[in-house]
N, C-alpha and C. Protein backbone atom coordinates (compact mmCIF):
# COMPACT_ATOMS: atom_id res chain seq x y z
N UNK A 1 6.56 1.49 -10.16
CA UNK A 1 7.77 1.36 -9.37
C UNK A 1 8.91 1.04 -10.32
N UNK A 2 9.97 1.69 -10.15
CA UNK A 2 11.60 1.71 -10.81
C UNK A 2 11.54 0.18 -10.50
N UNK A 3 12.76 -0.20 -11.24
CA UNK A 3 13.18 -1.57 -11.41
C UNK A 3 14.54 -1.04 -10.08
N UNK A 4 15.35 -0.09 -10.13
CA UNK A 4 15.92 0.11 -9.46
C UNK A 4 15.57 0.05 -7.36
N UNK A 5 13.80 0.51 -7.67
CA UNK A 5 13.73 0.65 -6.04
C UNK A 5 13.08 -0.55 -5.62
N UNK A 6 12.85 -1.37 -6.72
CA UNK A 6 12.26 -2.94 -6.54
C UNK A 6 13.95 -3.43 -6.10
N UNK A 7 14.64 -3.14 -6.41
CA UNK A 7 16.07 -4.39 -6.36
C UNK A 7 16.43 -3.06 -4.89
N UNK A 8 16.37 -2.49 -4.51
CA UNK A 8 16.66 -1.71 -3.31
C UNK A 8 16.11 -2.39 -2.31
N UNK A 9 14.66 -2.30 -2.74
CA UNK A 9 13.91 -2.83 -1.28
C UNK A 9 14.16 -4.68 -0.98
N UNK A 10 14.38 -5.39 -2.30
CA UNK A 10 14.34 -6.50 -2.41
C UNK A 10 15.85 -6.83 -1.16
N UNK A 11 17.13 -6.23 -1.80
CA UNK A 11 18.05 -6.52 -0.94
C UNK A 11 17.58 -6.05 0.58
N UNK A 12 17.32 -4.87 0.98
CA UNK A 12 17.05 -4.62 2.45
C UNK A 12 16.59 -5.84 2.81
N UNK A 13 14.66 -6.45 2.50
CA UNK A 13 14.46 -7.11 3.12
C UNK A 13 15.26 -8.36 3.13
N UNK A 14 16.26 -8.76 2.30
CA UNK A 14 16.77 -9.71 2.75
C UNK A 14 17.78 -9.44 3.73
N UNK A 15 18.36 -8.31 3.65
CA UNK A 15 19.12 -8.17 4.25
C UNK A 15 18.87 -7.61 6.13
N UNK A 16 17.89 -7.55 6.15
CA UNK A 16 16.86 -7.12 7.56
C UNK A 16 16.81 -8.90 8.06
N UNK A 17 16.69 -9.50 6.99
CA UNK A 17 16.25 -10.61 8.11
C UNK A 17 16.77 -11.28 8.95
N UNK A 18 18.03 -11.48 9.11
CA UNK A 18 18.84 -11.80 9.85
C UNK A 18 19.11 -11.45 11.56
N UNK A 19 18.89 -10.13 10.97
CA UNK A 19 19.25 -8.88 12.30
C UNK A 19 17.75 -8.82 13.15
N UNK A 20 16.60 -9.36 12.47
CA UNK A 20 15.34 -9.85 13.37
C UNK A 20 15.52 -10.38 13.60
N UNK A 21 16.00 -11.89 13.69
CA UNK A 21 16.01 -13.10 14.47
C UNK A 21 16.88 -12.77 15.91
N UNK A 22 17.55 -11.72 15.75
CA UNK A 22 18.34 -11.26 17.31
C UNK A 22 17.89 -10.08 17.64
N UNK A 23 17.46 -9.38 16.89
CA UNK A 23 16.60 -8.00 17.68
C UNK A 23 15.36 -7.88 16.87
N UNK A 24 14.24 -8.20 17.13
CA UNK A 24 13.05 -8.16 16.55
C UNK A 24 12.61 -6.80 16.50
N UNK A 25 12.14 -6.51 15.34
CA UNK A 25 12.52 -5.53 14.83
C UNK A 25 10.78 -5.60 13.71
N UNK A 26 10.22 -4.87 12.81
CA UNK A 26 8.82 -5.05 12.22
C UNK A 26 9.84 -5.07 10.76
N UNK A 27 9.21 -5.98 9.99
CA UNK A 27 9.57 -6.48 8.71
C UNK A 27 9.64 -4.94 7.66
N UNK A 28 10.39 -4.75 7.23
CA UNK A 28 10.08 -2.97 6.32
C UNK A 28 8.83 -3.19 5.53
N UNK A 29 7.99 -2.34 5.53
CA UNK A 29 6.68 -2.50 5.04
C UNK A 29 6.68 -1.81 2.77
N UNK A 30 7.84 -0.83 3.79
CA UNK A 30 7.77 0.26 2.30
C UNK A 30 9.41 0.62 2.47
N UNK A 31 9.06 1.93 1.83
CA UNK A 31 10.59 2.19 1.06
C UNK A 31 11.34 3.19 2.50
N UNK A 32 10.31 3.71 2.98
CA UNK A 32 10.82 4.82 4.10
C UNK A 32 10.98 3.60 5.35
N UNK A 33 10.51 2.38 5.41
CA UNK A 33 10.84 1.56 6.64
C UNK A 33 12.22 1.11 6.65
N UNK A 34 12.64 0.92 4.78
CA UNK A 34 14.27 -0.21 4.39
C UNK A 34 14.96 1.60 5.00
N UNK A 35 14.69 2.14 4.19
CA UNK A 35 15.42 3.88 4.60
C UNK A 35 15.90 3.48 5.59
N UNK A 36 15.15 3.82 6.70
CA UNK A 36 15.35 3.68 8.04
C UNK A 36 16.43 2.74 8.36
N UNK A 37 16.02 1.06 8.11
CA UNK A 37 16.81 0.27 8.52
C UNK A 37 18.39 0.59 7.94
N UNK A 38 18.33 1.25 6.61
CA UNK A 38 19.51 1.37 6.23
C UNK A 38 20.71 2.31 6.78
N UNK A 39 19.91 2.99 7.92
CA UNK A 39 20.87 4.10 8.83
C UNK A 39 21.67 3.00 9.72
N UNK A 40 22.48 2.64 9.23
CA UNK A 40 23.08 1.61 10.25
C UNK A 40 23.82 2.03 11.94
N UNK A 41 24.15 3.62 11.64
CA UNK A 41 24.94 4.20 12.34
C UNK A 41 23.82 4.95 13.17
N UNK A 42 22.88 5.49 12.68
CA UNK A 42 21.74 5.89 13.23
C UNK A 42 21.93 7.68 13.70
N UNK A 43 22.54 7.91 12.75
CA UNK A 43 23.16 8.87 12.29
C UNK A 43 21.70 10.09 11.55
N UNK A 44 20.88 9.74 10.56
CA UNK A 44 20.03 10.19 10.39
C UNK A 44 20.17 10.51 8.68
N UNK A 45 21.15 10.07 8.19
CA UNK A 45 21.80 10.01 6.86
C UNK A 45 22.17 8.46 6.51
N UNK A 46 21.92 7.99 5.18
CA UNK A 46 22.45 6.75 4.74
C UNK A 46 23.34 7.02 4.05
N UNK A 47 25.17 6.70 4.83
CA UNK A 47 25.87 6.43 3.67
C UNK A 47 25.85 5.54 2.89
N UNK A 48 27.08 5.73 1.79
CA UNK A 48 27.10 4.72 0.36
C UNK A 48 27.50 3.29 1.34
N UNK A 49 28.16 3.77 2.02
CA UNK A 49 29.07 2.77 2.42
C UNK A 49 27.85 1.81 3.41
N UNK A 50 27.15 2.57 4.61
CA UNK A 50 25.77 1.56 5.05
C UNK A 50 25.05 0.92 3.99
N UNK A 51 24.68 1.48 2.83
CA UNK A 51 23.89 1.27 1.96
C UNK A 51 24.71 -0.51 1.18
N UNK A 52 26.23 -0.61 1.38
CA UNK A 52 26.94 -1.13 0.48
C UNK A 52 26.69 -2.30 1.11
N UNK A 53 26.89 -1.80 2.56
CA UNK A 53 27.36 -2.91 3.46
C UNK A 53 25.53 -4.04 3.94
N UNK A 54 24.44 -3.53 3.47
CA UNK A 54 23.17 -3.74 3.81
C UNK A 54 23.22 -4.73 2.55
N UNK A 55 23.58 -4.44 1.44
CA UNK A 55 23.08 -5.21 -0.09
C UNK A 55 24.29 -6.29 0.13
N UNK A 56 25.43 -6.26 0.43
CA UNK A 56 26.01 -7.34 0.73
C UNK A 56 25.99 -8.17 1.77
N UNK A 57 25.36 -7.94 2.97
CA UNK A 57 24.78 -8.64 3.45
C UNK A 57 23.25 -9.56 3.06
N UNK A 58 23.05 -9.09 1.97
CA UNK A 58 21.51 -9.55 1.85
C UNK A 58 21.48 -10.34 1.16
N UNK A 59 23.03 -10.53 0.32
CA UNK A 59 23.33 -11.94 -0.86
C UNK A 59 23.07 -13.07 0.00
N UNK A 60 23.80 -13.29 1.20
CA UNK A 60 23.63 -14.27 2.13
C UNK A 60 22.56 -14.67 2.56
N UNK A 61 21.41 -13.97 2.55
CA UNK A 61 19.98 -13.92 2.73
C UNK A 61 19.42 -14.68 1.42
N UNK A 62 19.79 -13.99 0.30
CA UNK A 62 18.79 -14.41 -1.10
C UNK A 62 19.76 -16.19 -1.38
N UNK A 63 20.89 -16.51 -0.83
CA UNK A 63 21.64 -17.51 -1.30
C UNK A 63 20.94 -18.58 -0.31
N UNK A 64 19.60 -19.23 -0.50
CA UNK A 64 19.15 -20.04 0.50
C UNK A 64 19.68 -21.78 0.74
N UNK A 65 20.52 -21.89 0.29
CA UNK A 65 21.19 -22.91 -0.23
C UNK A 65 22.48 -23.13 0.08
N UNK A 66 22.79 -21.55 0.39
CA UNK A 66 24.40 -21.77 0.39
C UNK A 66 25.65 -22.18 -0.43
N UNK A 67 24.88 -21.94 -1.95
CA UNK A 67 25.83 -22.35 -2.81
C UNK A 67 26.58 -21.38 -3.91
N UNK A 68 26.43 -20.43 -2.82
CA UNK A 68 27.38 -19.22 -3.37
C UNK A 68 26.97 -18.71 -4.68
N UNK A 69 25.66 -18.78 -5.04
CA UNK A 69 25.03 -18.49 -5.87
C UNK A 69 23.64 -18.06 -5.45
N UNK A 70 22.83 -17.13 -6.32
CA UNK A 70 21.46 -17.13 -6.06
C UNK A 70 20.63 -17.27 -7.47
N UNK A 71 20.26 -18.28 -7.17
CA UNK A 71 19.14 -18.82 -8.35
C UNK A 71 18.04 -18.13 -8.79
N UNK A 72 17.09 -17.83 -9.38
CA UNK A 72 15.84 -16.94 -9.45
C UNK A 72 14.91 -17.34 -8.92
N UNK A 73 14.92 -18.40 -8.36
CA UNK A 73 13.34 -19.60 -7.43
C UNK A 73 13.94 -18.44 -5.78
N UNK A 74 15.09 -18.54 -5.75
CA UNK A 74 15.84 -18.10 -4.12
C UNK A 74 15.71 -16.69 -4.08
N UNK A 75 15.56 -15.79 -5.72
CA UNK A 75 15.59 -14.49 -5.26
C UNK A 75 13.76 -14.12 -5.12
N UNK A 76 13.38 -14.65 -6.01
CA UNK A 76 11.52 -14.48 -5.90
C UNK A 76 11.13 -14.58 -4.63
N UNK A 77 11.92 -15.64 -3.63
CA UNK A 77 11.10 -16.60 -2.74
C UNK A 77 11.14 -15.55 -1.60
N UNK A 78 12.56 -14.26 -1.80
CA UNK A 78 12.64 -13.20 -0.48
C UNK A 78 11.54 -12.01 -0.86
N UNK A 79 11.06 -11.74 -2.27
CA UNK A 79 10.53 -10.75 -2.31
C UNK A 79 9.18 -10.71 -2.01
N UNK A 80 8.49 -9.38 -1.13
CA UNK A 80 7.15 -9.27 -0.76
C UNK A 80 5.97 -9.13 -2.46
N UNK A 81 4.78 -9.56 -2.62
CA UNK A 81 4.23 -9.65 -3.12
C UNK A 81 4.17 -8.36 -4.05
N UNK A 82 4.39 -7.44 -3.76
CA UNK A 82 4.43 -6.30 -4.09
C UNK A 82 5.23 -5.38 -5.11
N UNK A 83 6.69 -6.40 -5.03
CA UNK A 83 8.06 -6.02 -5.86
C UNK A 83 7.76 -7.64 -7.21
N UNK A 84 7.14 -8.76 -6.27
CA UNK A 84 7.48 -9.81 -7.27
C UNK A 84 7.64 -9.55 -8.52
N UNK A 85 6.45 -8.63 -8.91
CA UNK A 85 6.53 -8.89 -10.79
C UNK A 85 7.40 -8.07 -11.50
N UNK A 86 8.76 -7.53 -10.41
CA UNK A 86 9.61 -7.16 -11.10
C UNK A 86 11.10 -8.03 -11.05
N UNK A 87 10.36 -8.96 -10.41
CA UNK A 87 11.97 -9.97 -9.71
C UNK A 87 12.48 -10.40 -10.87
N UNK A 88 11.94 -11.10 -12.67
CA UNK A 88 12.34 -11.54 -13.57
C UNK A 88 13.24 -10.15 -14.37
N UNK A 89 13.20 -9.14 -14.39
CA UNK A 89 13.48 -8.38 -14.71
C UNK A 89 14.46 -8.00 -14.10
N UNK A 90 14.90 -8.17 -12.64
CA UNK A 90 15.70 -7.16 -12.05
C UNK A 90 16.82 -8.79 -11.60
N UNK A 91 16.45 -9.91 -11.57
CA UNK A 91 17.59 -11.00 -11.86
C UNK A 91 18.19 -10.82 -13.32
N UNK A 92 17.62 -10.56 -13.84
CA UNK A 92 18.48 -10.46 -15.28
C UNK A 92 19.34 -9.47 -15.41
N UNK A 93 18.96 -8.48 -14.57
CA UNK A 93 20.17 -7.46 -14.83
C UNK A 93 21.27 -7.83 -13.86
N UNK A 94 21.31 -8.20 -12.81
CA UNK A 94 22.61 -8.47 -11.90
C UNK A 94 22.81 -9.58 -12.61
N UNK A 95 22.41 -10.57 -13.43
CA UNK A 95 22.86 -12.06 -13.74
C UNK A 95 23.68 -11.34 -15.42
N UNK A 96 24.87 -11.09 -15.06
CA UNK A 96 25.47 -10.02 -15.84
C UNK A 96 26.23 -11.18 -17.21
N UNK A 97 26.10 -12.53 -17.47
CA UNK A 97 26.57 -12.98 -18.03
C UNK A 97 25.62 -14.13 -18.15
N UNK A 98 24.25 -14.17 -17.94
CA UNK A 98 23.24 -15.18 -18.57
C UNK A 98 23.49 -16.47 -18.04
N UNK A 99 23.75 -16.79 -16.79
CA UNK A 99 23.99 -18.33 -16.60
C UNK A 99 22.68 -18.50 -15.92
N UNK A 100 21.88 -18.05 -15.85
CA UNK A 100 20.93 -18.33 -14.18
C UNK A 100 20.92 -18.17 -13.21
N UNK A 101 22.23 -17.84 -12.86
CA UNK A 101 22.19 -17.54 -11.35
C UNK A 101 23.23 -16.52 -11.02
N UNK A 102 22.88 -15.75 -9.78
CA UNK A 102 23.78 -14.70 -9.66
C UNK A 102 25.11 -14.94 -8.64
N UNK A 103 26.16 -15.12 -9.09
CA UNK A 103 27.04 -15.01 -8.79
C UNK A 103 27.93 -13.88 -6.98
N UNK A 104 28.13 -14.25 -6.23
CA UNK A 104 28.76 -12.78 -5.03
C UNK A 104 29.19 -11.87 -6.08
N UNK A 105 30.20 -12.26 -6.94
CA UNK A 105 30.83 -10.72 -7.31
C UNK A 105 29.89 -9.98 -8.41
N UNK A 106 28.52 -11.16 -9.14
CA UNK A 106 27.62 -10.31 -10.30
C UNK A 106 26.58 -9.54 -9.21
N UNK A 107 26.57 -9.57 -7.99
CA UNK A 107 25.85 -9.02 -7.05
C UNK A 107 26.45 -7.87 -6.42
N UNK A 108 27.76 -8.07 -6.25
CA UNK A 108 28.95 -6.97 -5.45
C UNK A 108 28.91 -5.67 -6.69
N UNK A 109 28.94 -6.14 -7.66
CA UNK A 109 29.42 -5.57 -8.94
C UNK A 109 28.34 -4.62 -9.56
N UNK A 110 27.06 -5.32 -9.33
CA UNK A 110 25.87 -4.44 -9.72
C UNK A 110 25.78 -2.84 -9.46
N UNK A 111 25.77 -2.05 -9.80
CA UNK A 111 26.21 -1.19 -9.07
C UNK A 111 25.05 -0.28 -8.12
N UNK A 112 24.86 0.35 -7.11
CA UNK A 112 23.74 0.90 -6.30
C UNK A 112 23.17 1.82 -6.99
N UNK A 113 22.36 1.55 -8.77
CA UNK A 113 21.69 2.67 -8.82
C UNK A 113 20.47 3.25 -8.42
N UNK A 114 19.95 2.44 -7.57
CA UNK A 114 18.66 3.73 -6.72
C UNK A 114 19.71 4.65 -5.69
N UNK A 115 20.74 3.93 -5.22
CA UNK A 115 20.96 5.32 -4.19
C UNK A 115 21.78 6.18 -4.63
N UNK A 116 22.76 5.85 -6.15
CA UNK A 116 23.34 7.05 -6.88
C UNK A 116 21.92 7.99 -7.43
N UNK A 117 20.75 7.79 -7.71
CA UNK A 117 20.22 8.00 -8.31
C UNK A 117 19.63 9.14 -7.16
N UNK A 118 19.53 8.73 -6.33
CA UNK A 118 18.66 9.51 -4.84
C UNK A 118 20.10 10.21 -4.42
N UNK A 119 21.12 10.13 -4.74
CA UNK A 119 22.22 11.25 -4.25
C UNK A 119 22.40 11.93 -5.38
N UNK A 120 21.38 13.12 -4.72
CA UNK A 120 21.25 14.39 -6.19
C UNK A 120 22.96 15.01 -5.86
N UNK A 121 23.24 15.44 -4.85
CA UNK A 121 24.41 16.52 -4.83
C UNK A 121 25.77 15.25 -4.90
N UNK A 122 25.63 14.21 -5.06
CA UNK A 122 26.56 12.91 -5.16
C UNK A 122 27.80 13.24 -4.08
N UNK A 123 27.51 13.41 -3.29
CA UNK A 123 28.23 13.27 -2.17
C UNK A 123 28.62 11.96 -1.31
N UNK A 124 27.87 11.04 -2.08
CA UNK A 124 27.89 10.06 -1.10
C UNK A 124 27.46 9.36 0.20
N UNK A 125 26.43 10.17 0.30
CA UNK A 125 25.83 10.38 1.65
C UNK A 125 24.20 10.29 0.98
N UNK A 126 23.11 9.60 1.58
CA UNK A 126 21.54 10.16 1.29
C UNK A 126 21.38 11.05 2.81
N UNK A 127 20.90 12.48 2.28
CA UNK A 127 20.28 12.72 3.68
C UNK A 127 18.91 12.98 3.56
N UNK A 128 18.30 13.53 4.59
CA UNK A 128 16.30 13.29 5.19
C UNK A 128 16.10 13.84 3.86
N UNK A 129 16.59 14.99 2.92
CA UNK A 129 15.70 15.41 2.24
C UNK A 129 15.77 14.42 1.36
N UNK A 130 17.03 14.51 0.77
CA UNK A 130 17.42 12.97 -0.49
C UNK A 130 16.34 12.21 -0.56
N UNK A 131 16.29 11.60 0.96
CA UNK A 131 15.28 10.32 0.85
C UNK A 131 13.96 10.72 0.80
N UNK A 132 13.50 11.74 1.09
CA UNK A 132 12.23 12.24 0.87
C UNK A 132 11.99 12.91 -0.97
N UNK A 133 12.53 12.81 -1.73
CA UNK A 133 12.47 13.67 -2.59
C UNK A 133 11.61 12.80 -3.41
N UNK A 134 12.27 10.95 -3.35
CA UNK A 134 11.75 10.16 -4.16
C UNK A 134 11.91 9.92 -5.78
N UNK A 135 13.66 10.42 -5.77
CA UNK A 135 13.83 10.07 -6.59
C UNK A 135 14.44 8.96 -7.40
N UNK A 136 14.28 7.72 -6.07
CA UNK A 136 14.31 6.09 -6.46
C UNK A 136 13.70 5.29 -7.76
């Protein structure tokens, strides 16, 4: 697994959890479940912009503390067993200036490369095939 579709799925599920506690909803299991959740519009395409608006919501999720920061104990503690042993690896890259902890804007700033990466024709848009192609 990409370091890129580990920090994809990592934000969804944080960013899913919220929106279960008022519409229960099944935890994303895999990469085609966050997909899904990420159609915000339900449209059948993920824009950049759903996609933007899902990872910034999910800082608020990984920030368990509320201190406008996310520590690496707070980002491990959201990820499923499955992504963990890439969580040291993929905090270091958003922690864009080595303090320990990630910052809103070293998180805002990161930039979305699994879904530039999965928008072959860069349109801005993922559609069914995009996301099926697997190139996360």
């Amino acid at each position: 697994m990409k370091l890129s579709k580990a920090l994809l799925i990592a934000a969804g599920l944080a960013a899913v959890c919220p929106a279960m506690a008022q519409t229960p909803r099944p935890m994303p299991q895999n990469l085609d479940d966050l997909l899904q959740m990420a159609d915000l519009n339900n449209d059948g395409v993920i824009a950049r912009s759903e996609f933007l608006s899902l990872r910034h919501d999910a800082f608020y999720e990984f920030d368990g503390d509320r201190s406008g920061a996310i520590t690496a104990p707070e980002f491990e503690a959201l990820l499923n067993d499955r992504i963990r042993r890439f969580s040291g690896r993929a905090f270091s890259e958003v922690d864009t200036n080595n303090d320990g902890v990630i910052s809103q804007a070293e998180w805002n700033n990161h930039p979305p490369v699994a879904f530039d990466r999965a928008d072959a024709n860069d349109d801005g848009v993922l559609s069914p095939g995009e996301r099926n192609s697997r190139r996360f």
